[in-house]
N, C-alpha and C. Protein backbone atom coordinates (compact mmCIF):
# COMPACT_ATOMS: atom_id res chain seq x y z
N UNK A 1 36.36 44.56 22.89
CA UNK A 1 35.89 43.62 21.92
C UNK A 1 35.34 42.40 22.64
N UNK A 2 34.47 41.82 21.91
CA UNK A 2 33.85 40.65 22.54
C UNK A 2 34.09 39.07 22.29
N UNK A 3 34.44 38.11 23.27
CA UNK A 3 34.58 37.03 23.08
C UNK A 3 33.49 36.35 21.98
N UNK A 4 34.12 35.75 21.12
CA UNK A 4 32.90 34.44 20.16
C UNK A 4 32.59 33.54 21.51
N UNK A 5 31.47 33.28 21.18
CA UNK A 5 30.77 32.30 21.60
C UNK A 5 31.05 30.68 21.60
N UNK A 6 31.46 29.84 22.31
CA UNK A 6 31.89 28.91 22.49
C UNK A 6 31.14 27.94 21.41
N UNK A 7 31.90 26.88 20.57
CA UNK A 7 31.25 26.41 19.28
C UNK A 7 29.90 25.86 19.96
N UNK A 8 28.87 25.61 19.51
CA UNK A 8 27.55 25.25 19.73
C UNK A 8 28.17 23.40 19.09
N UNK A 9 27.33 22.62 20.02
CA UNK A 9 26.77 21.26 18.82
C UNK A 9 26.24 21.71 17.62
N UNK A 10 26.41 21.26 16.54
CA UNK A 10 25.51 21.19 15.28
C UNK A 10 24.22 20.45 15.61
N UNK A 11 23.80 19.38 16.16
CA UNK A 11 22.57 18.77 16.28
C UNK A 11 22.56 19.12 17.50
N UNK A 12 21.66 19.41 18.02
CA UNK A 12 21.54 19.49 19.65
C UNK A 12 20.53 18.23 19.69
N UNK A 13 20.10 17.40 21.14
CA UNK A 13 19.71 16.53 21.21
C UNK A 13 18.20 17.35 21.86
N UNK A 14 17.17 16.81 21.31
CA UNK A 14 16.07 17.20 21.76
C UNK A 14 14.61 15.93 21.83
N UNK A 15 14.13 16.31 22.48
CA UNK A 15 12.72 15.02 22.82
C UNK A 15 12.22 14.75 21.35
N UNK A 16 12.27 13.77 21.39
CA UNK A 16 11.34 12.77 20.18
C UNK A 16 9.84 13.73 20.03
N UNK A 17 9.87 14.24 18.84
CA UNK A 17 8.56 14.66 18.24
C UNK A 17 7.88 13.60 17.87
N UNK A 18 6.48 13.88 17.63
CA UNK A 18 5.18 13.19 17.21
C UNK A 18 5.68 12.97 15.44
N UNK A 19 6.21 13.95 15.11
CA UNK A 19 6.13 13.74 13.77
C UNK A 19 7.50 12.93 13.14
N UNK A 20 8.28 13.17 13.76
CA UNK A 20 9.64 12.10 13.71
C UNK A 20 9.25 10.68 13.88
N UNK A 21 7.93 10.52 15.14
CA UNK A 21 7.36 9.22 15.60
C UNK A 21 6.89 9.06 14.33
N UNK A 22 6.07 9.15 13.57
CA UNK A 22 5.29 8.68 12.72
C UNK A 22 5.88 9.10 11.48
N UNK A 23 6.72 9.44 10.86
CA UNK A 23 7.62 9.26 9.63
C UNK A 23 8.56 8.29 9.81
N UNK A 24 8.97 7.65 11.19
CA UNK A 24 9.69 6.50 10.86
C UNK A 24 9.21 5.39 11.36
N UNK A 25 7.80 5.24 11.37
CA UNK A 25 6.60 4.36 11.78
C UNK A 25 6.86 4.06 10.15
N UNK A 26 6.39 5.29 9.22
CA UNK A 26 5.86 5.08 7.91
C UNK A 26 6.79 4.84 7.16
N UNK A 27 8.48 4.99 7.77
CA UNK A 27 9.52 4.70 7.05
C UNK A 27 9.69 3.06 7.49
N UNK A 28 9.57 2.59 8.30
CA UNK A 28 9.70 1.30 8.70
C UNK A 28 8.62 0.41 7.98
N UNK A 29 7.57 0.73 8.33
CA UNK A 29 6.15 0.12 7.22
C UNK A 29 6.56 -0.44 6.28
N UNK A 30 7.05 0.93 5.53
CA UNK A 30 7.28 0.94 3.87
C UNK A 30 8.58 -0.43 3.18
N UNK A 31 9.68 -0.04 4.44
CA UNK A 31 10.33 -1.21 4.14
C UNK A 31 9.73 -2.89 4.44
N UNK A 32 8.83 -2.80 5.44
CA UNK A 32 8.48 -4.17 5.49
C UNK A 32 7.50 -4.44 4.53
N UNK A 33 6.89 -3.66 4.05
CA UNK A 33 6.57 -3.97 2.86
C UNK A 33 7.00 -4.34 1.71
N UNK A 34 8.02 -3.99 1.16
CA UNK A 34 9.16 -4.03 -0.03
C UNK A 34 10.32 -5.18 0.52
N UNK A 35 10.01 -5.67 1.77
CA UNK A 35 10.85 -6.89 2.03
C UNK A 35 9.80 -8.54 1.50
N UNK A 36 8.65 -7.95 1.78
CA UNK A 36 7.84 -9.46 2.15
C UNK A 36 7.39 -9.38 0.58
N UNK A 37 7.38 -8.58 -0.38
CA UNK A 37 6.78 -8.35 -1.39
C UNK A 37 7.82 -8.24 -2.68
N UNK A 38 9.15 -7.86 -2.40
CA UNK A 38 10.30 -8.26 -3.35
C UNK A 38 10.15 -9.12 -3.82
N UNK A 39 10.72 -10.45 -2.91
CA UNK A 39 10.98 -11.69 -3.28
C UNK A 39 10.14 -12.61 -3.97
N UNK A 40 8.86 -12.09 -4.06
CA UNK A 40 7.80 -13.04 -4.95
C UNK A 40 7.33 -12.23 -6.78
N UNK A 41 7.99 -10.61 -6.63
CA UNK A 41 8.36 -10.26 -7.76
C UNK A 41 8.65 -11.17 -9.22
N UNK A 42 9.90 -12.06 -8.82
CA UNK A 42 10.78 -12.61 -9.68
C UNK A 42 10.00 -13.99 -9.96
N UNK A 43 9.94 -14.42 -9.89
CA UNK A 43 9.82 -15.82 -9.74
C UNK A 43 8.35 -16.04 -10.88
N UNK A 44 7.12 -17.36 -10.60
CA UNK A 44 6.42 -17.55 -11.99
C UNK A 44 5.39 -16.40 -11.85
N UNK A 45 5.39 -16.09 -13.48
CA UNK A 45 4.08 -15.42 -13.55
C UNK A 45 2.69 -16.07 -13.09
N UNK A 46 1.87 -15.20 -12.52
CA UNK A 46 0.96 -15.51 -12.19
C UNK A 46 -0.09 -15.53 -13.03
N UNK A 47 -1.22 -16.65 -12.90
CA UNK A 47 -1.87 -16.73 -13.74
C UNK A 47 -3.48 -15.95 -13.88
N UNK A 48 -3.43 -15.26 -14.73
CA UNK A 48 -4.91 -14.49 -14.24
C UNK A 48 -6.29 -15.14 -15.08
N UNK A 49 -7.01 -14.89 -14.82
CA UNK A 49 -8.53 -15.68 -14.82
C UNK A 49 -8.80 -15.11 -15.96
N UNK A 50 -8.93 -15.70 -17.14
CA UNK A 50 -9.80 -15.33 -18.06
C UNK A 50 -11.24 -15.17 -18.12
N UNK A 51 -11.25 -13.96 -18.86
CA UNK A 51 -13.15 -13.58 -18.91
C UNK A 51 -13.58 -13.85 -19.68
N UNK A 52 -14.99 -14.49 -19.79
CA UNK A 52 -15.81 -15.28 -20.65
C UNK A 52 -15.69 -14.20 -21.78
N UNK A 53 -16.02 -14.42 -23.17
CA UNK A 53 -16.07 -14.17 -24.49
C UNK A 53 -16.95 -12.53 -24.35
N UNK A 54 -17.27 -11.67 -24.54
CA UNK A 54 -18.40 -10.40 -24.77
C UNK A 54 -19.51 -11.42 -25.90
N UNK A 55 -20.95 -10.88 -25.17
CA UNK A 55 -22.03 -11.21 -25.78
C UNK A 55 -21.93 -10.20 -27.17
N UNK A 56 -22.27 -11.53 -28.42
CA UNK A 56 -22.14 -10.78 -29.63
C UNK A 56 -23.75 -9.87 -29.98
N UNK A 57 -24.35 -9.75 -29.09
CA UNK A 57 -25.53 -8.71 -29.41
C UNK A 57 -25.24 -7.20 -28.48
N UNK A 58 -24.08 -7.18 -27.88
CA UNK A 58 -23.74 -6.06 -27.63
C UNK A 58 -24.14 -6.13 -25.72
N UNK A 59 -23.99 -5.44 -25.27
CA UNK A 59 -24.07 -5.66 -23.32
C UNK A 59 -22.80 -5.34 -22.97
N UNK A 60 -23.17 -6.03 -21.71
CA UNK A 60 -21.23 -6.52 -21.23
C UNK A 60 -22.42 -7.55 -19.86
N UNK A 61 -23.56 -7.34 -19.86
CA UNK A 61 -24.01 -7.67 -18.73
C UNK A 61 -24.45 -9.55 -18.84
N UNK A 62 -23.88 -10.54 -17.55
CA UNK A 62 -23.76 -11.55 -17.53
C UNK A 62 -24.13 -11.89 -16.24
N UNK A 63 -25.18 -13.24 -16.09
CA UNK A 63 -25.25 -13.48 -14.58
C UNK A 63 -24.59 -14.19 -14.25
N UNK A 64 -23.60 -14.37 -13.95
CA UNK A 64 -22.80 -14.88 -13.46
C UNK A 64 -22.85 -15.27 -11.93
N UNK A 65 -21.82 -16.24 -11.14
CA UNK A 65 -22.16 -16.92 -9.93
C UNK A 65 -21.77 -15.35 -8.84
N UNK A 66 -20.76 -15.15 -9.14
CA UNK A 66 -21.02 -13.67 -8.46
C UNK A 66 -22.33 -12.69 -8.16
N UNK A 67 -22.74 -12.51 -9.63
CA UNK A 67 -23.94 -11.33 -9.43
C UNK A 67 -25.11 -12.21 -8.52
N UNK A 68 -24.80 -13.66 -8.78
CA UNK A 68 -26.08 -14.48 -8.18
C UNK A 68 -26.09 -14.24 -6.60
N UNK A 69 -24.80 -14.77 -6.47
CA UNK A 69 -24.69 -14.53 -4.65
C UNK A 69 -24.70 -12.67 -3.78
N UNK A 70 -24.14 -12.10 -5.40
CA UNK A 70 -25.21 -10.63 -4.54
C UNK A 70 -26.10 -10.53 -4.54
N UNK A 71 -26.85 -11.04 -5.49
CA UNK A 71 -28.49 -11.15 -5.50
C UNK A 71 -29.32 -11.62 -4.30
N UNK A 72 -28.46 -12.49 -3.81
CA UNK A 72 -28.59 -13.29 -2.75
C UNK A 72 -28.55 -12.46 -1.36
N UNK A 73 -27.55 -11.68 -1.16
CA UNK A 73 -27.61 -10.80 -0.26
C UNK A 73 -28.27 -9.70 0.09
N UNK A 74 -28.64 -9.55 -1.14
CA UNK A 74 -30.02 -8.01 -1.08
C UNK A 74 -31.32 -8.60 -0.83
N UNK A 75 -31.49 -9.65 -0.64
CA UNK A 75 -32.88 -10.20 -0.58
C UNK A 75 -33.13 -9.91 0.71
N UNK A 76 -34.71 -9.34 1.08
CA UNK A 76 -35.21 -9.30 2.47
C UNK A 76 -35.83 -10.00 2.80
């Protein structure tokens, strides 16, 4: 009859994979993200920019200082 085999480690220790590298690149990320970005969660609502009224003849289209300064940029 034959001897069992001497217990093995459960984890054996092996070289750092590429993909272990970069899942706890993306696991680390993720938390510094959800650290710097929690804490401003709670606190005042922020105020968002109201949009001018819709033209009552129907559009949505307005020149506005925006569309002006793209206008501005397409020029040759």
């Amino acid at each position: 009859m034959k001897k069992a085999q001497p217990n093995t480690p459960a984890l054996e220790q092996s070289a750092p994979s590429r993909r272990g590298f970069f899942m706890g690149a993306a696991a680390a990320s993720a938390a510094a993200v959800a650290v710097t970005t929690l804490p401003n969660m709670g606190g005042q609502p922020s105020q968002i920019a109201k949009l001018p009224p819709a033209p009552e003849n129907g559009g949505g289209y307005s020149l506005s200082e925006h569309v002006k300064r793209y206008y501005q940029t397409t020029r040759v």
